[in-house]
Protein backbone atom coordinates (compact mmCIF):
# COMPACT_ATOMS: atom_id res chain seq x y z
CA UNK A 1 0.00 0.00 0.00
CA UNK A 2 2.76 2.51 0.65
CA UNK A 3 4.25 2.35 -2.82
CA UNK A 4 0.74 3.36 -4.48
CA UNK A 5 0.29 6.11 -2.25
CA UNK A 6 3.71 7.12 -2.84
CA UNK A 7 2.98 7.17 -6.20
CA UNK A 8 0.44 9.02 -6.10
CA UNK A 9 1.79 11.66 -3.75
CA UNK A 10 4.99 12.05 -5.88
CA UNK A 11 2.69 12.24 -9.37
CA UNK A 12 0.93 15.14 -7.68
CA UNK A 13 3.58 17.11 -6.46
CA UNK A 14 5.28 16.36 -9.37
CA UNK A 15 2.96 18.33 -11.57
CA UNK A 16 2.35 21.13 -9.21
CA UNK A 17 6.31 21.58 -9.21
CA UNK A 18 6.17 21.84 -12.97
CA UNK A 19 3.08 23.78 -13.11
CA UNK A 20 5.17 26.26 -10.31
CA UNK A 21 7.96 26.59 -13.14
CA UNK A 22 5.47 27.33 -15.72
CA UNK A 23 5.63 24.37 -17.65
CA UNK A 24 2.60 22.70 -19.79
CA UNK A 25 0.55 19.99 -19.54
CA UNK A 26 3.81 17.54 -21.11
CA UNK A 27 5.83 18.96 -18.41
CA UNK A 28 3.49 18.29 -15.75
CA UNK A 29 3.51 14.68 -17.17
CA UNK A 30 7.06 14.34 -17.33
CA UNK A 31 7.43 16.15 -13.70
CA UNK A 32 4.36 13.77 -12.23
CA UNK A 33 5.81 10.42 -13.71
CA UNK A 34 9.69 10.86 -12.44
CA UNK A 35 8.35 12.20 -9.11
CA UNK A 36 5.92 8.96 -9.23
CA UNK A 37 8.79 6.46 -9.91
CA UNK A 38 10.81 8.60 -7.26
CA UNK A 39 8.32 8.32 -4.30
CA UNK A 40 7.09 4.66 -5.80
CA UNK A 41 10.56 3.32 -4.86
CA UNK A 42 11.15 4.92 -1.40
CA UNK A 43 7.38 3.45 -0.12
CA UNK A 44 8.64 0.46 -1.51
CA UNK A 45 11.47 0.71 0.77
CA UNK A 46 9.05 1.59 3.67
CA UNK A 47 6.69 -1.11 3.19
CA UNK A 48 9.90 -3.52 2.83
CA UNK A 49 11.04 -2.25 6.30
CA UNK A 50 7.84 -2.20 8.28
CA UNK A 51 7.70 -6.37 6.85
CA UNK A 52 10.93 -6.99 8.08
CA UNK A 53 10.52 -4.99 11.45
CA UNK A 54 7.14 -6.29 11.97
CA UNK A 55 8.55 -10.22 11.49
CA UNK A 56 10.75 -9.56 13.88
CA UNK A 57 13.91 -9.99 11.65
């Protein structure tokens, strides 16, 4: 669950960033997909770590 709503988060923020800079709708694309893949990864990472702490290993 915490890589989709990283996703999410990060594709939002992503296109207000580029929106911010003045870009267009492509931009805001671009912006929303690398922040997407960005945030994607690190709830990955948090999801991976809350498993492991939660087993007890």
């Amino acid at each position: 669950m915490a890589p989709l709503i990283g996703m999410v988060f990060g594709a939002l923020l992503g296109a207000v960033v580029a929106k911010r800079k003045g870009g267009n709708r492509l931009d805001m694309a671009q912006y929303g997909g690398g922040f997407a893949i960005i945030f994607g990864l690190l709830g990955l990472f948090v999801a991976i770590y809350l498993a492991r702490a939660a087993a007890g290993a």
